[in-house]
Structure formats: C-alpha cells, structure tokens
Protein backbone atom coordinates (compact mmCIF):
# COMPACT_ATOMS: atom_id res chain seq x y z
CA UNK A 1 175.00 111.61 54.92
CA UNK A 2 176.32 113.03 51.57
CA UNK A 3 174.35 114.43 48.40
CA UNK A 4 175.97 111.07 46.70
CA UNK A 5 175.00 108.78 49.65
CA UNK A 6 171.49 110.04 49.19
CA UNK A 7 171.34 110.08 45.08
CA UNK A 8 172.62 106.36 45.59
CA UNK A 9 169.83 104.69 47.39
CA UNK A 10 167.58 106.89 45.77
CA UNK A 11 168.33 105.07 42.48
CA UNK A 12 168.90 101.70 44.77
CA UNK A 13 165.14 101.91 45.43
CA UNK A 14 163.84 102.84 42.18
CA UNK A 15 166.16 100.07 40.79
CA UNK A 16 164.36 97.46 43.25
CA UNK A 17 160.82 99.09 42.40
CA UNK A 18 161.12 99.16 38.96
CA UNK A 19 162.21 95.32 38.64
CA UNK A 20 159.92 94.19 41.34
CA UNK A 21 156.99 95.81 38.97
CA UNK A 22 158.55 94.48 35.99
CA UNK A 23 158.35 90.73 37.52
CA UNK A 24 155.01 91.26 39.09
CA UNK A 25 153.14 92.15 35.72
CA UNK A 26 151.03 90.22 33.81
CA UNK A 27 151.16 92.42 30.56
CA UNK A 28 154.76 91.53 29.10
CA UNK A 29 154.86 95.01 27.05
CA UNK A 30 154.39 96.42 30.77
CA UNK A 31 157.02 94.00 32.51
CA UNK A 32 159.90 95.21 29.52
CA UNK A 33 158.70 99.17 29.92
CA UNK A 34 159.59 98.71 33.88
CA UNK A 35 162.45 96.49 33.15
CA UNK A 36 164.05 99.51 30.82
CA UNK A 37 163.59 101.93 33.97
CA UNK A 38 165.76 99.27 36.03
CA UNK A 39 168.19 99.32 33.21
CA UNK A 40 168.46 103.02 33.26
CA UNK A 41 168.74 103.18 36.78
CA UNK A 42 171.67 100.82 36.99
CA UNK A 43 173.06 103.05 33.81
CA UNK A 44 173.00 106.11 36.62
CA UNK A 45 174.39 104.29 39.52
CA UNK A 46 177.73 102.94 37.33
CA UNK A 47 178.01 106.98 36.34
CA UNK A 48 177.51 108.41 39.63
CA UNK A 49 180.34 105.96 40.73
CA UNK A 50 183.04 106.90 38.26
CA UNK A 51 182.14 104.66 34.85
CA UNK A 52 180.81 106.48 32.24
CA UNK A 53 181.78 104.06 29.95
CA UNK A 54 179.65 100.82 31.44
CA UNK A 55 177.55 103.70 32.22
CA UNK A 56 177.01 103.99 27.94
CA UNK A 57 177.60 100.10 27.56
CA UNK A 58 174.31 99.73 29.77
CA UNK A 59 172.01 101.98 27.82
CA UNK A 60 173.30 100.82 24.51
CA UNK A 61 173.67 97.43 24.94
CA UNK A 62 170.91 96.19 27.57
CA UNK A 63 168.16 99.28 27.80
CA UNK A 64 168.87 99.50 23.86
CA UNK A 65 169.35 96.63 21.79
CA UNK A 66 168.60 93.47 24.92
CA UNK A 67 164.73 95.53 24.90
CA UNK A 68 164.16 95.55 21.32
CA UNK A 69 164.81 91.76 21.35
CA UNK A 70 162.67 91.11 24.53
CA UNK A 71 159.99 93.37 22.50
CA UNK A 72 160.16 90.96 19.16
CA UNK A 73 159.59 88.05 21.43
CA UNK A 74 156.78 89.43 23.24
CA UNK A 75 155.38 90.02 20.15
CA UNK A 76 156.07 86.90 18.29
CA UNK A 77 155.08 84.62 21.36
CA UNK A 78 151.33 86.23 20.49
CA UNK A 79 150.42 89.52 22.26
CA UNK A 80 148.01 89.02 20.29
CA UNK A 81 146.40 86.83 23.43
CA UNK A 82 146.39 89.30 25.31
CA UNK A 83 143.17 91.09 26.31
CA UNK A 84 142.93 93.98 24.18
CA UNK A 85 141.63 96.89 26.72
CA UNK A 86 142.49 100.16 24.99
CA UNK A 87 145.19 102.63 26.75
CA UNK A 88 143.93 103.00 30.23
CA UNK A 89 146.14 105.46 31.99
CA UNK A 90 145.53 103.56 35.43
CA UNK A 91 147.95 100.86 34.12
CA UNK A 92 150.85 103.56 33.47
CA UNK A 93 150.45 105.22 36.42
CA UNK A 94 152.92 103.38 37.77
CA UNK A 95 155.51 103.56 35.18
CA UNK A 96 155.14 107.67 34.79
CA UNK A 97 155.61 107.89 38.54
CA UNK A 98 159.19 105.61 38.22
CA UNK A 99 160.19 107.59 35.03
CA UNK A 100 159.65 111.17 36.42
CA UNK A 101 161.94 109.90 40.07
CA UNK A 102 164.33 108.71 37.30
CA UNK A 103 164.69 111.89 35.60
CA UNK A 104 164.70 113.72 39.18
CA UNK A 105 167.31 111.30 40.27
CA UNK A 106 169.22 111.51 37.29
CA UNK A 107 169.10 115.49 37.60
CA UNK A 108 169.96 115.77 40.65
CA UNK A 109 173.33 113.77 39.87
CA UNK A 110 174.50 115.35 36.50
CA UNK A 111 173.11 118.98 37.41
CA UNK A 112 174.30 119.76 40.90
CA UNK A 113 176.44 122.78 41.81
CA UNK A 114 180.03 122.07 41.30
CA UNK A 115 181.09 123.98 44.16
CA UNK A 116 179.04 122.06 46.78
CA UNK A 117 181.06 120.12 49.08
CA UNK A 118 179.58 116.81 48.15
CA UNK A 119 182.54 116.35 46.10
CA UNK A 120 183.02 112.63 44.38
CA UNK A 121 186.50 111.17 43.81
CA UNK A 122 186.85 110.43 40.09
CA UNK A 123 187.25 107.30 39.24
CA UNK A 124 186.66 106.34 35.80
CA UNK A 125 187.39 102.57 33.94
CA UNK A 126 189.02 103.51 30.71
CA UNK A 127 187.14 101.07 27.77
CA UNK A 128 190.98 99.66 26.80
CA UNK A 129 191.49 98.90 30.48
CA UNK A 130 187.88 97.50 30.59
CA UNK A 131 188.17 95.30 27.31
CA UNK A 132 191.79 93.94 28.28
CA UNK A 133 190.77 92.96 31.76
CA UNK A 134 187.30 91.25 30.69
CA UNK A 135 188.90 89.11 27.71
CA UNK A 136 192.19 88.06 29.87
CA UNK A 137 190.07 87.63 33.26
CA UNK A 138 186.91 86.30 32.38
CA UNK A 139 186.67 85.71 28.68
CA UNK A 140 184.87 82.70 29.64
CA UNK A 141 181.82 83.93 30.91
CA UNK A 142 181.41 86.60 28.21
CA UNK A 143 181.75 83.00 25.46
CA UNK A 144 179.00 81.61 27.46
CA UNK A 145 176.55 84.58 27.74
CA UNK A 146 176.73 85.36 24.02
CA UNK A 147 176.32 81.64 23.40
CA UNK A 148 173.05 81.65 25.73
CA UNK A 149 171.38 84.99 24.54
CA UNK A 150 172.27 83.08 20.72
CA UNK A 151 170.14 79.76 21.94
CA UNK A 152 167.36 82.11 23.91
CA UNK A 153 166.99 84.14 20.42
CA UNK A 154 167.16 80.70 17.99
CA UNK A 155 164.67 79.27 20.75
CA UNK A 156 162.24 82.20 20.55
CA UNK A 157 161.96 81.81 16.41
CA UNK A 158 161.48 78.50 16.66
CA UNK A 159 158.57 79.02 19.39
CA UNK A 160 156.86 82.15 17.10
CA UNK A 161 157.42 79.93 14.23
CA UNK A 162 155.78 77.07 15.24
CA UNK A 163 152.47 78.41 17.23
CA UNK A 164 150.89 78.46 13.76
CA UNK A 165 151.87 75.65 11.55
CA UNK A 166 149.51 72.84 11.32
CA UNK A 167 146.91 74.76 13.05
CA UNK A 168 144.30 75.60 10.32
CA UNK A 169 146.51 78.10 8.98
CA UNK A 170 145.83 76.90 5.50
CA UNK A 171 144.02 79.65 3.35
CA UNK A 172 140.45 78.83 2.29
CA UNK A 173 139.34 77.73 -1.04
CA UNK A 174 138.49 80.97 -2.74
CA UNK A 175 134.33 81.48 -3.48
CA UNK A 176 133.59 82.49 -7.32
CA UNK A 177 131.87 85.50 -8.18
CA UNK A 178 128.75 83.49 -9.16
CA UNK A 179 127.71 82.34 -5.68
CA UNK A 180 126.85 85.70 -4.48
C-alpha cells in the first residue's frame, strides 16, 4: 500500500466522520462547524488526486461562501431557542480531534519528501477545460442547482421573516415619567 493509498482513506474516514457528526447533532452551529471539516476534507482528496483547481472551487465556494449562508439561516431560524449553556469544551472535543487529523492529513500530503517513491502521476483539470466541459455537458444541472440554492435562500427569509410578525411583536405603550 502506497503513502497516497494511505493519505486517501485517511481523509475517506475523516470525510465520513465529520458528516456523520455533522448529521447527528442537535446544535446546528455544531452540525455546520463539522460539515466545514467534511468540506475541507473533500477539498484535500480532489488535490491529492490531481485538481487543484476544484480543489480551490471547494474551499471557496462550499466551505466559504455555502457556510456563511447555512450560518445566516441558523441564525435567522432562532438560535436563539436554543439552550444557552456557555462554551463547554466537552461539546468541541469532538470537532478539535477531526480538525487536528485534518491538518495531519493535510500535512502529510502537501509536505512529504519529494524524493520518496510514493510518486503521484499529475493530473491536473485546467479551469478552461473544466468550465467548457461543465457548460457544454451538463449546463443543465448547474441551471437547476443555482435555481434551488436561489428558492432554499428566498425560502429561508421568508421563514426568519415571518416567525415574528403577528406575534406580540408590537412595542408597548410607553409609561410617562409621572407614574414612577
């Protein structure tokens, strides 16, 4: 078995780990902090196989930007909700332990000796090649995911918008000095 052989399932398990903990948790700011170490690890496993470029496109687009809109609507469905515990380090345990085999896993693939004889074919997917082939292949299905994440972000507005209208949300009638 290779160096690469063993780096791959190495981020195959923390990639099942990290999104079986991100499903199983009942804190949602939990479930999107495991969810990002998924996302990283699948950012690893495209650039260990030759494509830094969706390698970048993963971090940017889905540990970057697809987070900070599953973090605005955790926060506008009402985190609020939530029992508010304090930081307990118990509950991050779990997340450390997944981020420091990340960074050991990730490490161990962009730091090894160049003169081992673990030596991967390159193989890269130039972003012209990438772009042509996705918009003359399956154009479709990129139209229809950027259509759905539209409707999931419109829905999730509408849903923080309308948890507090019409629910005694109307200020109260302001007391005068002289009732004191």
């Amino acid at each position: 078995m290779t160096l690469y052989a063993v780096v791959f399932y190495l981020i195959a398990a923390l990639i099942l780990a990290s999104t079986g903990m991100a499903i199983t948790r009942r804190n949602p700011v939990h479930a999107v902090v495991y969810l990002v170490i998924s996302f990283l690890g699948s950012a690893l496993l495209f650039y260990i196989l030759g494509a830094p470029f969706l390698a970048a496109l993963e971090v940017i687009i889905y540990a970057g930007a697809m987070m900070v809109l599953f973090l605005f609507v955790v926060m506008m469905l009402g985190v609020e909700a939530m029992e508010r515990r304090g930081f307990s380090l118990t509950d991050w345990i779990p997340a450390l332990v997944l981020g420091l085999l990340f960074v050991a896993v990730a490490g161990l693939a962009v730091f090894q000796d160049p003169s081992s004889r673990a030596v991967l074919r390159l193989a890269t997917a130039m972003p012209a090649t990438f772009g042509r082939y996705i918009f003359e292949h399956d154009w479709l299905a990129v139209e229809i995911i950027s259509i759905l994440l539209l409707v999931g972000l419109v829905a999730a507005v509408q849903l923080g918008r309308g948890k507090g209208e019409g629910k005694g949300m109307e200020t109260p009638p302001r007391k005068s000095g002289k009732e004191v």
